[in-house]
N, C-alpha and C. Protein backbone atom coordinates (compact mmCIF):
# COMPACT_ATOMS: atom_id res chain seq x y z
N UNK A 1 -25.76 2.89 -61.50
CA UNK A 1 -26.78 2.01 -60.96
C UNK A 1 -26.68 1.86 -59.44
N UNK A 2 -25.60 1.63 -58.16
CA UNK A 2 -25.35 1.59 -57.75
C UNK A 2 -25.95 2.59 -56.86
N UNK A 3 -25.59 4.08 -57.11
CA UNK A 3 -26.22 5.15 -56.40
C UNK A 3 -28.12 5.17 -56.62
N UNK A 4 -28.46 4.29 -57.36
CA UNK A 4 -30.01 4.39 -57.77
C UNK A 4 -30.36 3.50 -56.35
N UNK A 5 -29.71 2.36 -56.19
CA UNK A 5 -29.91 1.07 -54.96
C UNK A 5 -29.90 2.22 -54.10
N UNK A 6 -28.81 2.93 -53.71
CA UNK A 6 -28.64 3.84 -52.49
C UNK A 6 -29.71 4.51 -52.04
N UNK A 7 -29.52 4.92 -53.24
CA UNK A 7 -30.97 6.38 -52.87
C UNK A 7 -32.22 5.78 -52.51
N UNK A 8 -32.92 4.64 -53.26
CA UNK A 8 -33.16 3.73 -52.70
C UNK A 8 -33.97 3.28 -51.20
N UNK A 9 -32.95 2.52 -50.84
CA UNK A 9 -32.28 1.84 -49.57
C UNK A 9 -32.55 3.38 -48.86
N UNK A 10 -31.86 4.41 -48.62
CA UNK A 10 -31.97 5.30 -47.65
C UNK A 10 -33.28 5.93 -47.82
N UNK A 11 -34.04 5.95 -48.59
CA UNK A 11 -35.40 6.36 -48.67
C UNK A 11 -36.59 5.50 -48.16
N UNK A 12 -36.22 3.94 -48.15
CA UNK A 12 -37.23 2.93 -47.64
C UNK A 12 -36.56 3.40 -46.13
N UNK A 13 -35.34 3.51 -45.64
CA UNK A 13 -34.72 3.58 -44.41
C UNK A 13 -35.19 4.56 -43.47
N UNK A 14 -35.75 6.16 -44.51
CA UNK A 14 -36.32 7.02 -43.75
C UNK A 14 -37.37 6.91 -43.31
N UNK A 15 -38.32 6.36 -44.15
CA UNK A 15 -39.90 6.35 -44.48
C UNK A 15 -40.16 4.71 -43.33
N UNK A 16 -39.02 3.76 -43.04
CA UNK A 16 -39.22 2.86 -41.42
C UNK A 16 -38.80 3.56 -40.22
N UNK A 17 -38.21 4.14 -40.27
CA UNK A 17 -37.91 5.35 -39.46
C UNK A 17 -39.13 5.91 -38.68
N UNK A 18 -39.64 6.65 -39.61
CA UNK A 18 -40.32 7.85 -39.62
C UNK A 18 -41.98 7.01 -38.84
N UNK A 19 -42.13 5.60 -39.54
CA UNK A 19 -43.43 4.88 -38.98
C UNK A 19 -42.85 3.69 -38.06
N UNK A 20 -41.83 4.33 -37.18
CA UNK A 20 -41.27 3.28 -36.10
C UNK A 20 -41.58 4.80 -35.05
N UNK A 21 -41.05 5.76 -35.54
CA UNK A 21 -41.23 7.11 -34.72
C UNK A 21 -42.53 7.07 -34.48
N UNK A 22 -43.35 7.24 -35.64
CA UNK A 22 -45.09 7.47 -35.27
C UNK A 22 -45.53 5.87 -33.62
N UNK A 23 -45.31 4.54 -34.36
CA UNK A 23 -45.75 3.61 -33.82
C UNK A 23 -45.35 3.77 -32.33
N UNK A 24 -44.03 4.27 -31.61
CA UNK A 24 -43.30 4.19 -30.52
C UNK A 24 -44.23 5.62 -29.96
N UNK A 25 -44.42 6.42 -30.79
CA UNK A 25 -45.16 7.58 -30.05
C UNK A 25 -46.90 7.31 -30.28
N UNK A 26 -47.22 6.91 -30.49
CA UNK A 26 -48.66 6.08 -30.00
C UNK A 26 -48.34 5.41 -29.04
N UNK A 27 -47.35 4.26 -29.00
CA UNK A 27 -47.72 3.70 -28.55
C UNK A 27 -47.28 4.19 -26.43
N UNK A 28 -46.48 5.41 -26.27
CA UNK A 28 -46.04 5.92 -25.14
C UNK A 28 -47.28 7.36 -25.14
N UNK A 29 -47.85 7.74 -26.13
CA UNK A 29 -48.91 8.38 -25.42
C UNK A 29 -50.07 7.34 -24.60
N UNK A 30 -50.61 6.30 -25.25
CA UNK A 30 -51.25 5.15 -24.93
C UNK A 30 -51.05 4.91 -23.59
N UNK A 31 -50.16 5.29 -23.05
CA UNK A 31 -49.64 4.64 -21.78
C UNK A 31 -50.05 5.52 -20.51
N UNK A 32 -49.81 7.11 -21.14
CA UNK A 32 -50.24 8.30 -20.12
C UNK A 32 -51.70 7.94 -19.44
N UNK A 33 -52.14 8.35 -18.42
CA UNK A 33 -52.98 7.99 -17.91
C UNK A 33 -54.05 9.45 -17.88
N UNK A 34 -55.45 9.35 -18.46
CA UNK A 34 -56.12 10.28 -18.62
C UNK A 34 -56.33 11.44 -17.50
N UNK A 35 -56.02 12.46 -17.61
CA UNK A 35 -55.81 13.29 -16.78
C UNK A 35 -57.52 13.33 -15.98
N UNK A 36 -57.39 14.23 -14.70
CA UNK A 36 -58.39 13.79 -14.40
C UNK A 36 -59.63 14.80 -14.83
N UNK A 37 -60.99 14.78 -14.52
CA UNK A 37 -61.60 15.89 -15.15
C UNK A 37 -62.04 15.67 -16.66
N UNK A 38 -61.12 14.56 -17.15
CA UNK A 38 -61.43 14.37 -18.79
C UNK A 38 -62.24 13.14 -19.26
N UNK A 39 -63.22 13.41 -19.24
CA UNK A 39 -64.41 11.22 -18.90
C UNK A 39 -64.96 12.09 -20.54
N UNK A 40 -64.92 10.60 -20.87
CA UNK A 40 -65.78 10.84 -22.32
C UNK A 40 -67.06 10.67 -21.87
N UNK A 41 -67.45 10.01 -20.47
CA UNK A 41 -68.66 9.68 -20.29
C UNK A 41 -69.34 10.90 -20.15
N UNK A 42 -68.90 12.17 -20.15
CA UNK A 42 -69.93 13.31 -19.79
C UNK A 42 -70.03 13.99 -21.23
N UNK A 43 -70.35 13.05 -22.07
CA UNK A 43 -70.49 13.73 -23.65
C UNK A 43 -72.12 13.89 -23.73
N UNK A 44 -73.31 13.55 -22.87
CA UNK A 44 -74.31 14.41 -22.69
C UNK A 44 -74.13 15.59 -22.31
N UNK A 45 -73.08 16.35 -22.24
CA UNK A 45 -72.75 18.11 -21.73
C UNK A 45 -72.06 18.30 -22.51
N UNK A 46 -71.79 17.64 -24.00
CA UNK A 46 -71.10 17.98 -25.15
C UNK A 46 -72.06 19.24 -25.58
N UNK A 47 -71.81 20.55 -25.65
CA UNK A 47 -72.38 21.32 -26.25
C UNK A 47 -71.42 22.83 -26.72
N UNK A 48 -70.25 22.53 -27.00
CA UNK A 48 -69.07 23.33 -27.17
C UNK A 48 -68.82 23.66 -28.60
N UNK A 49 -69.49 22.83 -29.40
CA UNK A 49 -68.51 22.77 -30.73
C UNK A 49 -69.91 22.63 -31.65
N UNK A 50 -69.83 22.70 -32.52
CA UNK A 50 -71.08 22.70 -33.93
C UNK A 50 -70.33 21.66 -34.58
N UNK A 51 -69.55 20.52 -34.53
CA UNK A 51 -69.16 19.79 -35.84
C UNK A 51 -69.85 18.23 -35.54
N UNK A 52 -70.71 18.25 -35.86
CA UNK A 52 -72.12 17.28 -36.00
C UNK A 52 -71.41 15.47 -36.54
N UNK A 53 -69.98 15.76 -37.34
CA UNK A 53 -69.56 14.57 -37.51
C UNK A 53 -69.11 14.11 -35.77
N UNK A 54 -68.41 14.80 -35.25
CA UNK A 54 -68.19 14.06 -33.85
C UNK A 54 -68.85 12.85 -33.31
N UNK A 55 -68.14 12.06 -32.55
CA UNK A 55 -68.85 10.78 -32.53
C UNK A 55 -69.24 10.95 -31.14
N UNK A 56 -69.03 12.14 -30.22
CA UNK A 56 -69.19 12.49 -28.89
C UNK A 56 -70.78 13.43 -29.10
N UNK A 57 -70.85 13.95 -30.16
CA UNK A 57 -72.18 14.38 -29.89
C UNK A 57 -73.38 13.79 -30.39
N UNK A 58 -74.06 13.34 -29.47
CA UNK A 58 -75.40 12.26 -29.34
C UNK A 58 -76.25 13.22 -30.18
N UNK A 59 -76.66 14.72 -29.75
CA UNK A 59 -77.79 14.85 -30.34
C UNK A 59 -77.65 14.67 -32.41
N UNK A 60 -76.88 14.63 -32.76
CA UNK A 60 -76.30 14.48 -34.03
C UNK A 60 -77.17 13.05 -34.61
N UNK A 61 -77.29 11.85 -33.44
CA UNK A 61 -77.39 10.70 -34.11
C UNK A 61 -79.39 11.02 -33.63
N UNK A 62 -79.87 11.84 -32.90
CA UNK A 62 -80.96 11.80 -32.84
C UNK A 62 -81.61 12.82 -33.59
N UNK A 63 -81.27 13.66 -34.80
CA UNK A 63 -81.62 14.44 -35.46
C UNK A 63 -81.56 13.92 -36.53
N UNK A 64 -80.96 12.64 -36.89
CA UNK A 64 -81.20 11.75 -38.04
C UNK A 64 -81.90 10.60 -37.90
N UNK A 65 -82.62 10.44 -36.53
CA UNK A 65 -83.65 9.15 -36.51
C UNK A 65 -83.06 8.20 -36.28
N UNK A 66 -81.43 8.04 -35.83
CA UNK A 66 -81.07 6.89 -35.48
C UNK A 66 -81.41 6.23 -34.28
């Protein structure tokens, strides 16, 4: 029984780990400062990509009448 607690315990231990790793690396990309050249505001010259879910391409929401 003992080794069942263990295994356990070191498996909740990896899995806080692992979403202390993710949270600390959000939260130090968050911090980088957008390089320059990169503005979401020029997503009227979005015309690179065909994937229509994007939330950067406008004509998407005007081909459904929104």
């Amino acid at each position: 029984m003992p080794e069942l607690v263990i295994k356990i315990l070191l498996t909740i231990a990896v899995l806080a780990g692992l979403v202390g790793l993710f949270i600390i690396s959000y939260l130090l990309n968050k911090r980088v400062p957008r390089p320059e050249g990169c503005d979401h505001e020029k997503s009227s010259q979005c015309t690179q990509c065909a994937n229509h879910s994007c939330h950067l391409h406008q004509n998407h929401n005007q081909e459904k009448g929104d």
